[in-house]
N, C-alpha and C. Protein backbone atom coordinates (compact mmCIF):
# COMPACT_ATOMS: atom_id res chain seq x y z
N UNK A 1 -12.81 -35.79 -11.88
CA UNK A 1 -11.47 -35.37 -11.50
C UNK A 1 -10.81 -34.72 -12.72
N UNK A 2 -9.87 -33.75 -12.30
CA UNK A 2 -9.45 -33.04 -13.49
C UNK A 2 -8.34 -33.47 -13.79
N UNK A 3 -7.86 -33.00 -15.11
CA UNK A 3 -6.75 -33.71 -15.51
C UNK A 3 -5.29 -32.84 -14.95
N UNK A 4 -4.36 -33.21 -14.37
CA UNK A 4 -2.81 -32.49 -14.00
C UNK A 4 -2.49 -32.68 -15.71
N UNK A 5 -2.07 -31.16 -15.57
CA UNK A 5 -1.05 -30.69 -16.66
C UNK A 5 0.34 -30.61 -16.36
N UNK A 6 1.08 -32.18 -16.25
CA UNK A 6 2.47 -32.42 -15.52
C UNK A 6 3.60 -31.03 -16.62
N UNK A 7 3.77 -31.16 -17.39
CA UNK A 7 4.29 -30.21 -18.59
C UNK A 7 4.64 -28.48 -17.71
N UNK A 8 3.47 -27.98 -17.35
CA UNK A 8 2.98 -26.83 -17.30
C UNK A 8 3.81 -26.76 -15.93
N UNK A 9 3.17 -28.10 -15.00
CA UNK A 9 3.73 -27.67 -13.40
C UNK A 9 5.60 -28.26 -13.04
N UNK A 10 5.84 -29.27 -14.51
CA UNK A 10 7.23 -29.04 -14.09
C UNK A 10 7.98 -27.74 -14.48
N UNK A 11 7.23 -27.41 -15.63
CA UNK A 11 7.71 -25.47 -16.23
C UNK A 11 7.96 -25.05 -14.72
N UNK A 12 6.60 -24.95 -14.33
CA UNK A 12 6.97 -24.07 -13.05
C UNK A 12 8.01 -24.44 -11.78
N UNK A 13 8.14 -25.66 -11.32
CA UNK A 13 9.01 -26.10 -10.68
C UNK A 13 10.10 -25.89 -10.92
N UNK A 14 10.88 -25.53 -12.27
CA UNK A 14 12.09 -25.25 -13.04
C UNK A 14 12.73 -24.28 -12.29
N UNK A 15 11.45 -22.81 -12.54
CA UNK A 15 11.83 -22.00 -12.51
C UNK A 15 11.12 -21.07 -10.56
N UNK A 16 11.01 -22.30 -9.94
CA UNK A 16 10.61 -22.10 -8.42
C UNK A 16 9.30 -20.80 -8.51
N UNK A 17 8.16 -21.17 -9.87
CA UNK A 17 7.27 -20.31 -9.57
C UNK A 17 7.97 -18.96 -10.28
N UNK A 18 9.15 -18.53 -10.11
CA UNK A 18 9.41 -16.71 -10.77
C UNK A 18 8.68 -16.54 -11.60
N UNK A 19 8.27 -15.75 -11.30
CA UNK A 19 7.59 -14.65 -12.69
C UNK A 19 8.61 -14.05 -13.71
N UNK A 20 8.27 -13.92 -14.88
CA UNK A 20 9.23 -13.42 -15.73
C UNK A 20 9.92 -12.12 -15.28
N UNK A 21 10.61 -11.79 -15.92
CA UNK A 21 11.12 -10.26 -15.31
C UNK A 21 10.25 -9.51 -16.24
N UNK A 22 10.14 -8.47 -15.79
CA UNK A 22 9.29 -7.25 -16.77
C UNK A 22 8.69 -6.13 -15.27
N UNK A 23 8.11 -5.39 -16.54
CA UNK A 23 7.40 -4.58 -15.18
C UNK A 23 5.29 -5.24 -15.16
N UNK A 24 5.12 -4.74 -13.86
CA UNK A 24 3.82 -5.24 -13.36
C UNK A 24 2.97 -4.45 -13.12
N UNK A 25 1.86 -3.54 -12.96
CA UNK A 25 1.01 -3.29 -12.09
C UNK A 25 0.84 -3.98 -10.74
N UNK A 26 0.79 -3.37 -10.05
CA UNK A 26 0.71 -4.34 -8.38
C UNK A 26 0.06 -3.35 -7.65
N UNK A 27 -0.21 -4.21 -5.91
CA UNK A 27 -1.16 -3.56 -5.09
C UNK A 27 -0.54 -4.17 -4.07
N UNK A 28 -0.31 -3.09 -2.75
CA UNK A 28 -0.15 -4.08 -2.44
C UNK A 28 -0.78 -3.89 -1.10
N UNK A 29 -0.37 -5.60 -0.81
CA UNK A 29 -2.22 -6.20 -0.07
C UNK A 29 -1.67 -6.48 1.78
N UNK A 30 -0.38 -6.53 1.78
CA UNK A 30 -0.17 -6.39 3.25
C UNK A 30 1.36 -6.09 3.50
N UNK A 31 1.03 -5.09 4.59
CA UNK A 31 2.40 -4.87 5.20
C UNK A 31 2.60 -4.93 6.26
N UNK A 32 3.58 -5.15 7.53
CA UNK A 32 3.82 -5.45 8.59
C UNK A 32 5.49 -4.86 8.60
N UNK A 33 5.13 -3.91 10.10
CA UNK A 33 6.76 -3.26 10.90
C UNK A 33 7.42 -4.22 11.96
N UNK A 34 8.44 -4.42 11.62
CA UNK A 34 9.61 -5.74 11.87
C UNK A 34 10.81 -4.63 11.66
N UNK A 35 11.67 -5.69 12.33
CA UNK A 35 13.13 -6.09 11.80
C UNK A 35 14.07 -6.58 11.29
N UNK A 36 14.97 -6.20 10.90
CA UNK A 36 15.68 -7.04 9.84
C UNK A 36 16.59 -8.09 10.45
N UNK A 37 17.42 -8.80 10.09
CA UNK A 37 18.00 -9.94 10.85
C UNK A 37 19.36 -9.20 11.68
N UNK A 38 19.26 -7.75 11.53
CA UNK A 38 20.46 -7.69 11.44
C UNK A 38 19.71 -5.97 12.76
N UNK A 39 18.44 -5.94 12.75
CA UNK A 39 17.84 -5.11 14.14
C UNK A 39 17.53 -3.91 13.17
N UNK A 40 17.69 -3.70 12.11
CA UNK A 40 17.18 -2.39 11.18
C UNK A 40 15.82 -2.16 11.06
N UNK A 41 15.29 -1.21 11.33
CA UNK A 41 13.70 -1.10 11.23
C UNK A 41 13.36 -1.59 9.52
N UNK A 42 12.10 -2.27 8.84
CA UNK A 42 11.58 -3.11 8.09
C UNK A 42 10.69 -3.37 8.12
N UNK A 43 9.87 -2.86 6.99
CA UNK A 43 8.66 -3.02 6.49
C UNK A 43 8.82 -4.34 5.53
N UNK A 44 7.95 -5.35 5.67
CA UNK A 44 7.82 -6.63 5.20
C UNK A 44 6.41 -6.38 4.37
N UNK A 45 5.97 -6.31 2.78
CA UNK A 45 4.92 -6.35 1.84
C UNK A 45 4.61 -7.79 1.14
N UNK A 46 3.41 -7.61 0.80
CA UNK A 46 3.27 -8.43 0.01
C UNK A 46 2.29 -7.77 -0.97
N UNK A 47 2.69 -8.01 -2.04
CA UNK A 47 1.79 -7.12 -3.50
C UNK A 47 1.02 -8.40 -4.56
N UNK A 48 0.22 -7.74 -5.06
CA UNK A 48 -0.34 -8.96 -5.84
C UNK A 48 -0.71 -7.77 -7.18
N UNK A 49 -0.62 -9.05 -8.29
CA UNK A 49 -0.41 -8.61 -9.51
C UNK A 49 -1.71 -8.25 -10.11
N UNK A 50 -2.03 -6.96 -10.59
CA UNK A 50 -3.75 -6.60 -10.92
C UNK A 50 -3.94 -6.56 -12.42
N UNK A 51 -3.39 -7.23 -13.19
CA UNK A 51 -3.80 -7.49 -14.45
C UNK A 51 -2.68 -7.94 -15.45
N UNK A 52 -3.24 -8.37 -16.52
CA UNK A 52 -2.31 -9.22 -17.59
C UNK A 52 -2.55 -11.01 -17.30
N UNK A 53 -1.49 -11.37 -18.10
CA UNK A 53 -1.54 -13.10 -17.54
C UNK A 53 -0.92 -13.42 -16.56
N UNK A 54 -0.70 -12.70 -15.49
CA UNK A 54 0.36 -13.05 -14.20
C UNK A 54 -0.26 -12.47 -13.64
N UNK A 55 -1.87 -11.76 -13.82
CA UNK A 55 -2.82 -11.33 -12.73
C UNK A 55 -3.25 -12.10 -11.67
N UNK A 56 -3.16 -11.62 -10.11
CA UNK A 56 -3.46 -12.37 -9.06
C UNK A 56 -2.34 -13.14 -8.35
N UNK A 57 -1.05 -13.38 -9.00
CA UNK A 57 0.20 -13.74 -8.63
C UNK A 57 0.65 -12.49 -7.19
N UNK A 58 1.12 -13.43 -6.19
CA UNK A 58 1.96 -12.72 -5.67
C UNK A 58 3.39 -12.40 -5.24
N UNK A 59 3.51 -11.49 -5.13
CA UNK A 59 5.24 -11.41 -5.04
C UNK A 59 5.75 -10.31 -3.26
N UNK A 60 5.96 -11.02 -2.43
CA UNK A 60 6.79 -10.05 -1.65
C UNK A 60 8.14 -9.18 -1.53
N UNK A 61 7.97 -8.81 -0.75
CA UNK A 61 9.50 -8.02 -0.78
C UNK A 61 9.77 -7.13 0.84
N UNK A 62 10.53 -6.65 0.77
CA UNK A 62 11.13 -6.01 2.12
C UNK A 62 11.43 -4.71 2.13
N UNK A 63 11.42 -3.46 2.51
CA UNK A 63 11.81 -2.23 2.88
C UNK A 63 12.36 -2.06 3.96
N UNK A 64 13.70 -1.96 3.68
CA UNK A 64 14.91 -1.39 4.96
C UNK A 64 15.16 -0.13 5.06
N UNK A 65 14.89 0.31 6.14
CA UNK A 65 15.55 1.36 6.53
C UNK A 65 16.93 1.60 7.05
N UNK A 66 18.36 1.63 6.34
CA UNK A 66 19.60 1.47 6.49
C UNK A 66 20.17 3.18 6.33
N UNK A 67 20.14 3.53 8.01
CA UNK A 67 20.67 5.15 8.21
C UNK A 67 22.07 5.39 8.07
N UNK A 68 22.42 4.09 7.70
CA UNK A 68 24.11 4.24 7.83
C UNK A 68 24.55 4.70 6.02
N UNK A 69 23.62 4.28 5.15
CA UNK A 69 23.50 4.24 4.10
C UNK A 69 22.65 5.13 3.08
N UNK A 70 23.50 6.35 2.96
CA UNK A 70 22.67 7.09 1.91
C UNK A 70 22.18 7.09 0.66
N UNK A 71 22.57 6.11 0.33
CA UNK A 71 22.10 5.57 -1.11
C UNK A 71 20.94 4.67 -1.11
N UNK A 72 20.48 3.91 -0.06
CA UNK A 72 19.93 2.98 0.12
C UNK A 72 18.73 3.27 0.87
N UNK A 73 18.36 4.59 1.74
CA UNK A 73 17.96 5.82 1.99
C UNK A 73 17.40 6.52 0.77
N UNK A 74 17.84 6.84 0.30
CA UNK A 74 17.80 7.31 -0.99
C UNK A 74 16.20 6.47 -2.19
N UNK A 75 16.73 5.56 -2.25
CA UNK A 75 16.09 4.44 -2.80
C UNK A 75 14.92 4.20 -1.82
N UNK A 76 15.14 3.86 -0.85
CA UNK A 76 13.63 3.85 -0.04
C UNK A 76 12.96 5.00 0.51
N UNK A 77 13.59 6.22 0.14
CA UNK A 77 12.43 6.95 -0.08
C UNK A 77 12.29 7.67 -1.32
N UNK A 78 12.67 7.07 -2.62
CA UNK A 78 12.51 7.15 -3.45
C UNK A 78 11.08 6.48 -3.90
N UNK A 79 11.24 4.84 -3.24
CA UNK A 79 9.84 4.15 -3.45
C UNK A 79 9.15 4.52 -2.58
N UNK A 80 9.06 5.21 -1.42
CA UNK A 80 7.78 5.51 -0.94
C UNK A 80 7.03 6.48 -1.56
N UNK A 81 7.56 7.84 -1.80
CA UNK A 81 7.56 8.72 -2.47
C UNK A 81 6.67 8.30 -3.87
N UNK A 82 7.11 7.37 -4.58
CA UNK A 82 6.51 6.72 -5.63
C UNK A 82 4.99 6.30 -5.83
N UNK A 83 4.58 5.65 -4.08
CA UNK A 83 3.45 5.46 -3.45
C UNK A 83 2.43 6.04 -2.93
N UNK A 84 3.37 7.79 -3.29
CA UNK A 84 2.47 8.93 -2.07
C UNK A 84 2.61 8.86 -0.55
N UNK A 85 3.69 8.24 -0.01
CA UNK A 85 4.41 8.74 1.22
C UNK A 85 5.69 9.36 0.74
N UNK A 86 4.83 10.64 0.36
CA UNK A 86 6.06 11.44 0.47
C UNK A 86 6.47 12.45 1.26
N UNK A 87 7.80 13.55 1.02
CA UNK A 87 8.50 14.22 2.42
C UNK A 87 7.46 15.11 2.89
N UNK A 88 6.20 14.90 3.09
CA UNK A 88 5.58 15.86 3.80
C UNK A 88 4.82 14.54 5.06
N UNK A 89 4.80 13.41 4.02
CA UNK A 89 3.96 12.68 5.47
C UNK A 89 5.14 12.17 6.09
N UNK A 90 6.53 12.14 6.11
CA UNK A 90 7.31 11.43 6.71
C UNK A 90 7.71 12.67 7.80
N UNK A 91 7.68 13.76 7.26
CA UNK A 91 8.10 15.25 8.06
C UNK A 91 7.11 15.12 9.13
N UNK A 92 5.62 14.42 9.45
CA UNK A 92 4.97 14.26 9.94
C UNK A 92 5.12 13.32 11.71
N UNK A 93 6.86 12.40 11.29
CA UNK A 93 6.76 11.49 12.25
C UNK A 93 6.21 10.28 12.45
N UNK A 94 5.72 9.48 11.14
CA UNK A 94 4.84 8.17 12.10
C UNK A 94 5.92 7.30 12.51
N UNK A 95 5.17 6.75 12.72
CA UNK A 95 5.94 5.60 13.81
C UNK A 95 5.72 4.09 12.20
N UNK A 96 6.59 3.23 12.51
CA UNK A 96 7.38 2.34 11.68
C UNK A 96 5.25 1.40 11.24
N UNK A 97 4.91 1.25 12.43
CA UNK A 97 3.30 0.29 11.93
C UNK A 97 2.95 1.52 11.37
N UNK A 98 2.63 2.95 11.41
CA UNK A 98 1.97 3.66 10.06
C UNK A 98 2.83 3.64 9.16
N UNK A 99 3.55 3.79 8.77
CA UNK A 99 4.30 3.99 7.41
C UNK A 99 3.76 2.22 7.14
N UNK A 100 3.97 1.50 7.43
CA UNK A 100 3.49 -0.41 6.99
C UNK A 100 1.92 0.22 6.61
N UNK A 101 0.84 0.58 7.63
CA UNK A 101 -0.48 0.20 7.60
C UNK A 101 -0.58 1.30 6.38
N UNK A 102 0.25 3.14 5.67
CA UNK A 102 -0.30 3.43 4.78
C UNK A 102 0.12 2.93 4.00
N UNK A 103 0.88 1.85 3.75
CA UNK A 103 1.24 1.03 2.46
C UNK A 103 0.12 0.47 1.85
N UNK A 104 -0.89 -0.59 2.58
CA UNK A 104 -1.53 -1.30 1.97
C UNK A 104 -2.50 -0.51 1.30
N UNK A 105 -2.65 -1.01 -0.01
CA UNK A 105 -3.90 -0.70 -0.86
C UNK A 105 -3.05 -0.31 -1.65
N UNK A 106 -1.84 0.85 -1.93
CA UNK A 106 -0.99 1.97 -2.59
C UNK A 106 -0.90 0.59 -4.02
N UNK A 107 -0.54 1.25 -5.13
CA UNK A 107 -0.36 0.81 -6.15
C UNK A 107 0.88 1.40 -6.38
N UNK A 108 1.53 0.23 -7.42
CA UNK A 108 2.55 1.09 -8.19
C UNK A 108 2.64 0.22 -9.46
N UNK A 109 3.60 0.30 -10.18
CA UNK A 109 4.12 -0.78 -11.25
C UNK A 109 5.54 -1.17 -10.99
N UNK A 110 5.60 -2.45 -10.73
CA UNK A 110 6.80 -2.60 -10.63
C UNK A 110 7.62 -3.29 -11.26
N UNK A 111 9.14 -3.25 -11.58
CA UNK A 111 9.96 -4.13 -12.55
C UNK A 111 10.39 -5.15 -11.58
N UNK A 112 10.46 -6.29 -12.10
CA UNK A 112 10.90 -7.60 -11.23
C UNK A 112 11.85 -7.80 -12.09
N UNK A 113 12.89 -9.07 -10.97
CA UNK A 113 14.19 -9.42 -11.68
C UNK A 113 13.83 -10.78 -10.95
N UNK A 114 15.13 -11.89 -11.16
CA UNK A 114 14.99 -12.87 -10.73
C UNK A 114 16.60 -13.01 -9.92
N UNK A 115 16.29 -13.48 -8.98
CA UNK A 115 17.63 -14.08 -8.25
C UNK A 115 17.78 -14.91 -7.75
N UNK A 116 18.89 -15.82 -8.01
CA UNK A 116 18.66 -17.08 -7.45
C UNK A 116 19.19 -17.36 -5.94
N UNK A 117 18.43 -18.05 -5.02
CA UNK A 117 18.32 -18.06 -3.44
C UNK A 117 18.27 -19.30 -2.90
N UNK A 118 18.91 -19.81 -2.37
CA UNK A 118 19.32 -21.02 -2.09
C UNK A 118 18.95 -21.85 -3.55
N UNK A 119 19.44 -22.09 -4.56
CA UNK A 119 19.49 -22.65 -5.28
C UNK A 119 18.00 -22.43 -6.12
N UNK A 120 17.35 -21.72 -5.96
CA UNK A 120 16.25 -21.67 -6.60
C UNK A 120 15.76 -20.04 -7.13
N UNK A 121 15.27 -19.90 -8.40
CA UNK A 121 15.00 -18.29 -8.41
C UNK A 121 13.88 -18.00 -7.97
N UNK A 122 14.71 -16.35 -7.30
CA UNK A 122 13.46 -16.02 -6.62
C UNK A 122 12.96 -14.35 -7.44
N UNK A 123 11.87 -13.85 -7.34
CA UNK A 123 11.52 -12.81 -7.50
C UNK A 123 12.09 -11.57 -6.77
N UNK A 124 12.56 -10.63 -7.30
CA UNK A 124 13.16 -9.24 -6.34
C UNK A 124 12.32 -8.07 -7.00
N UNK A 125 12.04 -7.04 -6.68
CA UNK A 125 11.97 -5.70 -7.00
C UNK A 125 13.03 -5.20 -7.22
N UNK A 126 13.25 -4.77 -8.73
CA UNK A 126 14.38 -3.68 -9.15
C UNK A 126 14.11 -2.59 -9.23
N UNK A 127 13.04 -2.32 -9.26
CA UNK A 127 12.58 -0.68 -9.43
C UNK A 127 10.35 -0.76 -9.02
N UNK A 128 10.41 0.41 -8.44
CA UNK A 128 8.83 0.73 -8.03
C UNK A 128 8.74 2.13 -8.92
N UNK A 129 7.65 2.39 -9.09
CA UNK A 129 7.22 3.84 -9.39
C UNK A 129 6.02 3.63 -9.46
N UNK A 130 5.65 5.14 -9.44
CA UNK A 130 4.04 5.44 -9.52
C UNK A 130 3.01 4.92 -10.59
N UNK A 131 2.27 4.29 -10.24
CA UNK A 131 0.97 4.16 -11.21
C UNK A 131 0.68 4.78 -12.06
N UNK A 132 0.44 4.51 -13.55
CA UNK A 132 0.12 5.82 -14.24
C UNK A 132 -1.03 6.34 -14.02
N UNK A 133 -0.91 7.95 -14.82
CA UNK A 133 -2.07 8.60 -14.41
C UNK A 133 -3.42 8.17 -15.61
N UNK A 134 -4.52 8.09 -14.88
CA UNK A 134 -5.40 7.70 -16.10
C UNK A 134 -5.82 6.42 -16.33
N UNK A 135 -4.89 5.46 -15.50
CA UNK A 135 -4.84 3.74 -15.93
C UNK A 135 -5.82 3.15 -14.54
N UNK A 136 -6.74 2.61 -15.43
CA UNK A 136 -8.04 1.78 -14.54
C UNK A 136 -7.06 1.35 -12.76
N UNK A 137 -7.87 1.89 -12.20
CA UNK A 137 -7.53 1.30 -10.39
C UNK A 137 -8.12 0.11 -9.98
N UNK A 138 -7.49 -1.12 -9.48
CA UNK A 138 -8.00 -1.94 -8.98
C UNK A 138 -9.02 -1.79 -8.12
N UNK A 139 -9.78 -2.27 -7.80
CA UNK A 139 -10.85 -2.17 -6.45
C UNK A 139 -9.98 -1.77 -4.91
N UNK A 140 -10.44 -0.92 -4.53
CA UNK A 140 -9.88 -0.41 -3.02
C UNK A 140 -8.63 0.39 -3.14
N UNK A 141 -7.80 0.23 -3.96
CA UNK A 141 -6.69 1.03 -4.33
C UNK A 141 -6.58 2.26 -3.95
N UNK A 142 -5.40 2.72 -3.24
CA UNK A 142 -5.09 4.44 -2.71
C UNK A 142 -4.05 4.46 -3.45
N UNK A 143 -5.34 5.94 -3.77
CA UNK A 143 -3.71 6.79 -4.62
C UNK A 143 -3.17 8.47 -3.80
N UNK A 144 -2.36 9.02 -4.51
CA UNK A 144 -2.34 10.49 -4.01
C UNK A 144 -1.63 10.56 -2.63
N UNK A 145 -0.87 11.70 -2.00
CA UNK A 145 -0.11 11.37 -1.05
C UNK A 145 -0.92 11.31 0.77
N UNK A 146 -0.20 10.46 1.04
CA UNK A 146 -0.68 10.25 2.54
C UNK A 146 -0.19 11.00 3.22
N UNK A 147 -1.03 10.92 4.30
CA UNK A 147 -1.23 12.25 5.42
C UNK A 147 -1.66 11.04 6.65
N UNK A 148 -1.16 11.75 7.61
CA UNK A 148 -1.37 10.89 8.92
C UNK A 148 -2.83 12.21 9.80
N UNK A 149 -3.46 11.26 10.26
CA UNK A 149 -4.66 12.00 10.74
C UNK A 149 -4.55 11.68 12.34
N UNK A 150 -4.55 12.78 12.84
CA UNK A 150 -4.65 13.00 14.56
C UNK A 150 -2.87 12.43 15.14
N UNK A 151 -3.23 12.31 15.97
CA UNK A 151 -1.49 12.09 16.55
C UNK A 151 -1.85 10.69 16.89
N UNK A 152 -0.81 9.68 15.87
CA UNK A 152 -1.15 8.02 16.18
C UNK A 152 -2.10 7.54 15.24
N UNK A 153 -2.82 8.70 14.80
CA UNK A 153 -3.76 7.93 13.75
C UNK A 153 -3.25 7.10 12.65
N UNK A 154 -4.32 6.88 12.06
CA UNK A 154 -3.52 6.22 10.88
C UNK A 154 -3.21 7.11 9.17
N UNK A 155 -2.33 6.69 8.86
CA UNK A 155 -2.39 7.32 7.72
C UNK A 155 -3.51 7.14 6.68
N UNK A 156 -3.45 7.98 5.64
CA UNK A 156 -4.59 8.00 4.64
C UNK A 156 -4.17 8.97 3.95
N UNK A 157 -4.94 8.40 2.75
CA UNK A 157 -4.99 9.38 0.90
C UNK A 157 -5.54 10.80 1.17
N UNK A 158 -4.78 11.21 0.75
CA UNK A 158 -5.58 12.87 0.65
C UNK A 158 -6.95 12.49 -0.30
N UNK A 159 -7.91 13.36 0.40
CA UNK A 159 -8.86 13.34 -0.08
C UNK A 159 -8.78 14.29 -1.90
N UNK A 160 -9.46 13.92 -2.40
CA UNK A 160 -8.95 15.01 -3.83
C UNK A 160 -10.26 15.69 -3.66
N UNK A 161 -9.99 17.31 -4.37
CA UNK A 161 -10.68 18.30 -4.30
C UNK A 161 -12.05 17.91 -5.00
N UNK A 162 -12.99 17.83 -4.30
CA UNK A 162 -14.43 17.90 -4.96
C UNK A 162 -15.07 19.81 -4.76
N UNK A 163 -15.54 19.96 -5.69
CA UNK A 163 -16.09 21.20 -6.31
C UNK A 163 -17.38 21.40 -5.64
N UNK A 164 -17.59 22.35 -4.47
CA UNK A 164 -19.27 22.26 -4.71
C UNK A 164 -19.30 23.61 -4.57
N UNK A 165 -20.79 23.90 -4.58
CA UNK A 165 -21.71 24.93 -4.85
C UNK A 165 -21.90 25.47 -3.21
N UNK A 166 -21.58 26.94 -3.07
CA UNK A 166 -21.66 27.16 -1.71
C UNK A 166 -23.78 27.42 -1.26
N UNK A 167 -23.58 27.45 -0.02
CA UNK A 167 -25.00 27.32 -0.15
C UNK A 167 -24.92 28.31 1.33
N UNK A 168 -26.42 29.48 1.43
CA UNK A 168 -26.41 29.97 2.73
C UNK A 168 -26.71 29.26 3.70
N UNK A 169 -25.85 29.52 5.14
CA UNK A 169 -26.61 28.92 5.82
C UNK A 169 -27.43 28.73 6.54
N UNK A 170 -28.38 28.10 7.07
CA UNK A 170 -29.42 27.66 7.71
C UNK A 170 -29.63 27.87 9.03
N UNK A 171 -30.57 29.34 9.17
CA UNK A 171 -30.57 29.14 11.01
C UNK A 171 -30.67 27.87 12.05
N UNK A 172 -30.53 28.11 13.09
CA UNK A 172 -30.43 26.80 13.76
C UNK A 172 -32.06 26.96 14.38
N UNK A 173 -32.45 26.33 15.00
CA UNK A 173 -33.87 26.31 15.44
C UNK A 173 -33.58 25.89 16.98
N UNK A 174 -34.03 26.38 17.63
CA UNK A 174 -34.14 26.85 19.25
C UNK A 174 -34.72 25.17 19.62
N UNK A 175 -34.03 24.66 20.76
CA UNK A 175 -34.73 23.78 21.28
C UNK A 175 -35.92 24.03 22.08
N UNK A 176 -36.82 22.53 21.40
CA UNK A 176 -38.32 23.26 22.61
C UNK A 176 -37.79 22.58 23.78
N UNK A 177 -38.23 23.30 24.80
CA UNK A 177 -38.69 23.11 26.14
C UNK A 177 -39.90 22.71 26.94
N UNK A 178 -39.99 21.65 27.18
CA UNK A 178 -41.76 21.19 27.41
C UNK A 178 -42.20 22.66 28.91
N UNK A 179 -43.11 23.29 29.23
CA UNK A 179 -43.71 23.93 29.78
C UNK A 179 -43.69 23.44 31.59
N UNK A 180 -44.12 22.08 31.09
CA UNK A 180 -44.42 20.80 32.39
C UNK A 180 -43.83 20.08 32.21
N UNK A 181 -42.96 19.36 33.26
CA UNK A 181 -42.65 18.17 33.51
C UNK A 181 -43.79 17.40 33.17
N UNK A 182 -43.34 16.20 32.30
CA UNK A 182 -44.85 15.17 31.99
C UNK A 182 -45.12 13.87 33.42
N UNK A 183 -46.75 14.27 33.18
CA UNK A 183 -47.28 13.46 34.68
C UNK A 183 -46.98 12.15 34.78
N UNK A 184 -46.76 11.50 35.84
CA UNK A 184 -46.48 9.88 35.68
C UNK A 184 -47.90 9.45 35.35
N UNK A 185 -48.17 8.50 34.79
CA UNK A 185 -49.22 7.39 34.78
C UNK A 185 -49.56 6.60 36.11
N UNK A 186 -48.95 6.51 37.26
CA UNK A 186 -48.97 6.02 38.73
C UNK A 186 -49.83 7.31 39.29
C-alpha cells in the first residue's frame, strides 16, 4: 500500500484543485451543443493540459453565444477564430453540434484565472489564442482553419498543400467481355 501524502492533498483541497493562473497549452478533448440556463445557444468544452507540470489536468469552460451583446460576440468569435473556425467556416452556416464537434482536437494556449464559486476557486479562461507556430502538436491535434464538408457534414482542418509531381495519364483499359456465357457444371 502506498503511502497518502496528507500535506500535498490538503494543498490541494485549499485551493479546490485550481490550477495556478498562467497561460497553458491545451486541447481540447470534448465539446457538446446545449444551452445556457438562461436558453442561449452554448458550446460546453472540456480541454486538457498537453505539457509542463500541470500536464494532463483538466479544465472546462463554456462558449455563449449572446446576440444581444456585441462585445461578447466579439470575444467568441475572437476565440474561435483563434482555433481556425474562422469567418469563412461560420459564413458557411453550421448548425450549433458542428461548430461543438469542429472544436475537439483544436489546440490553443490558454491564460487561466481563478474565481471563486460557491465558496471555492474555480478555474476560468481569460484569454484563448492560437497555438504557436512551430511548437510540437500533441497526438491527434487539428490545426489550420475548418471547413465544413458536404451539407451537414462535419467540419474539418483544411488539408495543407502537399507538393507533387504531375504525372501523364494512364489510358483506361477496355473491359473484357467473355465471348460465351460460361457452361453450368449440371
Amino acid at each position: 500500500m502506498s503511502e497518502v501524502d496528507w500535506a500535498e492533498l490538503q494543498k490541494s483541497a485549499a485551493t479546490g484543485g485550481a490550477i495556478a493562473e498562467g497561460d497553458y497549452p491545451m486541447i481540447c478533448i470534448e465539446a457538446e451543443a446545449t444551452e445556457s440556463s438562461n436558453g442561449k445557444p452554448m458550446i460546453k468544452t472540456k480541454w486538457r493540459i498537453t505539457e509542463g507540470p500541470m500536464k494532463d489536468r483538466k479544465v472546462s469552460t463554456q462558449f455563449v453565444v449572446s446576440a444581444e451583446s456585441a462585445v461578447a460576440l466579439k470575444i467568441f468569435f475572437q476565440h474561435m477564430a483563434s482555433v481556425g473556425l474562422t469567418t469563412d467556416f461560420f459564413a458557411s452556416g453550421p448548425k450549433m453540434p458542428e461548430v461543438a464537434s469542429a472544436l475537439v482536437n483544436r489546440v490553443a494556449v490558454v491564460t487561466l484565472g481563478i474565481r471563486p464559486w460557491q465558496g471555492v476557486d474555480r478555474n476560468e479562461f481569460k484569454n484563448l489564442r492560437g497555438y504557436p507556430e512551430g511548437s510540437p502538436l500533441p497526438p491527434g491535434a487539428v490545426t489550420g482553419p475548418a471547413t465544413r464538408i458536404g451539407f451537414g457534414g462535419p467540419a474539418t482542418a483544411s488539408p495543407s498543400p502537399i507538393a507533387t509531381t504531375p504525372t501523364a495519364p494512364t489510358p483506361a483499359t477496355p473491359p473484357t467481355v467473355p465471348s460465351a456465357p460460361p457452361s453450368s457444371p449440371f
